[in-house]
N, C-alpha and C. Protein backbone atom coordinates (compact mmCIF):
# COMPACT_ATOMS: atom_id res chain seq x y z
N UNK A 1 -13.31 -139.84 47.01
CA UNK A 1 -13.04 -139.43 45.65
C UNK A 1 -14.03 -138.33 45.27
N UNK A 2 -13.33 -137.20 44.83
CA UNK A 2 -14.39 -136.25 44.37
C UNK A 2 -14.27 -136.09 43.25
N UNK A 3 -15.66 -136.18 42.55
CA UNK A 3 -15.84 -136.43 40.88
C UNK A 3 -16.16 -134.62 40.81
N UNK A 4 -16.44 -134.61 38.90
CA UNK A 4 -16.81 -133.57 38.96
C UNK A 4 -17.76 -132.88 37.90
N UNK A 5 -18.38 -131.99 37.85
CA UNK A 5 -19.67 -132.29 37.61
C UNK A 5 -18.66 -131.39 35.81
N UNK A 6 -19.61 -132.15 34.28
CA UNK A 6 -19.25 -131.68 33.16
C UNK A 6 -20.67 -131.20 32.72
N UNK A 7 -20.07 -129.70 31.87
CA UNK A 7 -21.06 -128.75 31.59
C UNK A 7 -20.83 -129.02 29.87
N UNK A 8 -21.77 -128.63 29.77
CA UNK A 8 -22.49 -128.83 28.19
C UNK A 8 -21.51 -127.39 27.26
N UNK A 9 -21.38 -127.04 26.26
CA UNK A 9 -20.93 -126.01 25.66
C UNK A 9 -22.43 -124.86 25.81
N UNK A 10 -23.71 -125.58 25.76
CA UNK A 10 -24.52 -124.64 25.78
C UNK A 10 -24.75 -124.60 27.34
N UNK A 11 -24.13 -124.92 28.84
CA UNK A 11 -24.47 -124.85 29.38
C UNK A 11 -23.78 -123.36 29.80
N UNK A 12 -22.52 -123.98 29.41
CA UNK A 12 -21.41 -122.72 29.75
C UNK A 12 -22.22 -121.30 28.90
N UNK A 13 -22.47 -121.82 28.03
CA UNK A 13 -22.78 -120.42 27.09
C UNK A 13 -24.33 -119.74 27.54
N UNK A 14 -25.16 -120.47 28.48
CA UNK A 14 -26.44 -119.75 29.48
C UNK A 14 -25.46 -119.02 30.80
N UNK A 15 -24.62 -119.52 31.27
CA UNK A 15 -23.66 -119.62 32.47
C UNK A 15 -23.34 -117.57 31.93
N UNK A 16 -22.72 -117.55 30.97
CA UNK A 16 -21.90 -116.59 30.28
C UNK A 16 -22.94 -114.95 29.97
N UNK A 17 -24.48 -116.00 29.67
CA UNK A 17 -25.17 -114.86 28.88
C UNK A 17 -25.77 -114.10 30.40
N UNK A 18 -26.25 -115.40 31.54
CA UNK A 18 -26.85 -114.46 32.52
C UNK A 18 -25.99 -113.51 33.07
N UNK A 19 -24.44 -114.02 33.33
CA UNK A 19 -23.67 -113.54 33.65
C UNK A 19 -24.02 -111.70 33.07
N UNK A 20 -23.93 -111.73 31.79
CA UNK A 20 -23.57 -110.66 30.91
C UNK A 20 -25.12 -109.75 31.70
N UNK A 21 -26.27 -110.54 31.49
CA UNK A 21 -27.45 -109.59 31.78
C UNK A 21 -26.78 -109.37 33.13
N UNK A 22 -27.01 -110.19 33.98
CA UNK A 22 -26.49 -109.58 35.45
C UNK A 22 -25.61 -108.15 35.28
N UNK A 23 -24.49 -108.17 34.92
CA UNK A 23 -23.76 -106.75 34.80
C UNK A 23 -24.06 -106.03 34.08
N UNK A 24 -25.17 -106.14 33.37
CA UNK A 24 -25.97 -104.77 32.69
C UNK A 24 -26.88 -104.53 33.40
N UNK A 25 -27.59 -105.41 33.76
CA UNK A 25 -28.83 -104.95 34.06
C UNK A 25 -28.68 -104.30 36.08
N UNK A 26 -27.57 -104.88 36.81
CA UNK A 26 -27.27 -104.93 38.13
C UNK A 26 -25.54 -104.47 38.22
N UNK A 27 -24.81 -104.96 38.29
CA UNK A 27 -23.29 -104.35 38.13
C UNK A 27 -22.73 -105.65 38.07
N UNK A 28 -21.60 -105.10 37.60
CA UNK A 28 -20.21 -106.65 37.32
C UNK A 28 -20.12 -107.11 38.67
N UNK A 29 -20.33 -106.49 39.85
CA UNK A 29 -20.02 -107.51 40.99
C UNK A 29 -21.11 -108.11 41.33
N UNK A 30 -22.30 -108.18 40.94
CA UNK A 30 -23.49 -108.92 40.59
C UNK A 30 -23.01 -110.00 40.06
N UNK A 31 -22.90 -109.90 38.96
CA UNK A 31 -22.80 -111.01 37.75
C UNK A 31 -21.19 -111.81 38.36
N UNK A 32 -20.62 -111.59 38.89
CA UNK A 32 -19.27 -112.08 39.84
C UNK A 32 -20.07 -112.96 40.48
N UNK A 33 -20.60 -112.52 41.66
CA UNK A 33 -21.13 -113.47 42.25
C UNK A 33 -22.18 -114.52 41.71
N UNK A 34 -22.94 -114.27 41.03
CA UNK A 34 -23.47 -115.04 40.45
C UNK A 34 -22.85 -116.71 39.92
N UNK A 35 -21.34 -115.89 39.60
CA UNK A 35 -20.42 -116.83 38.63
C UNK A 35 -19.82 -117.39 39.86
N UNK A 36 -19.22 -117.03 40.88
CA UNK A 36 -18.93 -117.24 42.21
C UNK A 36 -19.89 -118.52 42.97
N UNK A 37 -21.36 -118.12 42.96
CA UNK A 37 -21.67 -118.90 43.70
C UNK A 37 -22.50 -120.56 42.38
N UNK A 38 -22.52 -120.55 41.07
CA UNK A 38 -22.64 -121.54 40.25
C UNK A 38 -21.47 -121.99 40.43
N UNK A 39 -20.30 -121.45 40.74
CA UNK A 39 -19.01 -122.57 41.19
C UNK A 39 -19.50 -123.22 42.12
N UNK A 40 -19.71 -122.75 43.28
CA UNK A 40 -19.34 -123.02 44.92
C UNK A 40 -20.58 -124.18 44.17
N UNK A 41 -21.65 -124.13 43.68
CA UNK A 41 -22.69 -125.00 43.58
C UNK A 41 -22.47 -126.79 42.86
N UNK A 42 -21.49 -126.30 41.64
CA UNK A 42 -20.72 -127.20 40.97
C UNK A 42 -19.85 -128.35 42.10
N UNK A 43 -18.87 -127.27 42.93
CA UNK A 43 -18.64 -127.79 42.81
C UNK A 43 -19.13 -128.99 44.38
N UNK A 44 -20.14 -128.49 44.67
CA UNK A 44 -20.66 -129.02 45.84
C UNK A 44 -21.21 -130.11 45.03
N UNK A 45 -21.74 -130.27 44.04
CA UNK A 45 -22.55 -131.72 43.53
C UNK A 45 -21.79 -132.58 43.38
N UNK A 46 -20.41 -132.21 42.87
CA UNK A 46 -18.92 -132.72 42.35
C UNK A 46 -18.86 -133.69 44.16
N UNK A 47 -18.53 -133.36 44.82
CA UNK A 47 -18.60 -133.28 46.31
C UNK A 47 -19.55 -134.55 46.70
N UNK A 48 -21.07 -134.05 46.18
CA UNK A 48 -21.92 -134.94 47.21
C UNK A 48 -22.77 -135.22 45.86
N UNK A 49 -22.59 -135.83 45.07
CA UNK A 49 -23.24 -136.80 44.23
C UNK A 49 -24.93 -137.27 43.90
N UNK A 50 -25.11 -137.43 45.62
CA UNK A 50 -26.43 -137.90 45.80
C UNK A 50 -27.18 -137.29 46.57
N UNK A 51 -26.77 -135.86 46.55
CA UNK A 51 -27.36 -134.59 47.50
C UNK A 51 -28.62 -134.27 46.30
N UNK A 52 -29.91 -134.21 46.38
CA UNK A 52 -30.76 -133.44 45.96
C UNK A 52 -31.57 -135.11 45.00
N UNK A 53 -32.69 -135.10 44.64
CA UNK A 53 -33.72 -135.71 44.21
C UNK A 53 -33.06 -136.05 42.53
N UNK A 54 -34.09 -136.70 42.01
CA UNK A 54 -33.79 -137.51 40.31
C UNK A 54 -34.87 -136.44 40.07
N UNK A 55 -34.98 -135.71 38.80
CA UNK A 55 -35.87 -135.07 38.21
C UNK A 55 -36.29 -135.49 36.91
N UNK A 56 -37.34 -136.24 36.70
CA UNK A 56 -38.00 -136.93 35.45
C UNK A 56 -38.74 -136.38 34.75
N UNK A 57 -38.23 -135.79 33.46
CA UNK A 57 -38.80 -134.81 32.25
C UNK A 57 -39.05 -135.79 31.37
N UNK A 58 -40.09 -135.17 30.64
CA UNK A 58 -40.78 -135.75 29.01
C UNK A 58 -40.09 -135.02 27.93
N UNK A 59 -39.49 -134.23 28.55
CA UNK A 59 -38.36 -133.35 27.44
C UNK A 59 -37.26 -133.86 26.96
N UNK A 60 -37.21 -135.22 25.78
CA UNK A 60 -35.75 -135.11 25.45
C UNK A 60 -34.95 -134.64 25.26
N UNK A 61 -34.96 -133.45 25.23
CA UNK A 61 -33.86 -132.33 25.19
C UNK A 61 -33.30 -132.96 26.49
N UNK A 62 -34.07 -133.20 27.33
CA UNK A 62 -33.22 -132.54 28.78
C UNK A 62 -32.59 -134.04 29.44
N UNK A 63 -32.82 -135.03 28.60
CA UNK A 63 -31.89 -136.56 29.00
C UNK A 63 -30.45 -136.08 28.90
N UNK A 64 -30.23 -136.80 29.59
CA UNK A 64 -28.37 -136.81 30.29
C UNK A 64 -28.05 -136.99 29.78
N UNK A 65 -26.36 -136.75 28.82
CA UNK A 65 -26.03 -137.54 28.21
C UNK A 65 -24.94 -138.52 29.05
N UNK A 66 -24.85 -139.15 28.65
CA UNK A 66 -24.09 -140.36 28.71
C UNK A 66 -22.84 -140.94 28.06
């Protein structure tokens, strides 16, 4: 079963802004790939669940939601 990973409205909207610097600051096929490979990344976690470590912040901002 492949689950799949859900993005925040502000996650999409960091997703969108680097995007935007990328093709100003480098070219639109910059900022493509960029968007290209945060897929391929998505959807690899979607994929493998328990690929990569637990990361424990003092930042409530940054608790999961649930």
């Amino acid at each position: 079963m492949t689950l799949r990973v859900m993005r925040s409205p502000e996650a999409e909207q960091d997703l969108a802004e680097v995007a935007d610097y990328l093709a100003q600051q480098s070219s639109p096929r910059i900022a493509l790939r960029f968007l290209d490979a945060a897929e391929a990344t998505f959807s690899r976690l979607a994929a493998l669940p328990g690929l990569g470590g637990v990361y424990e912040s003092g930042n409530p901002r940054l608790l999961a939601a649930v």
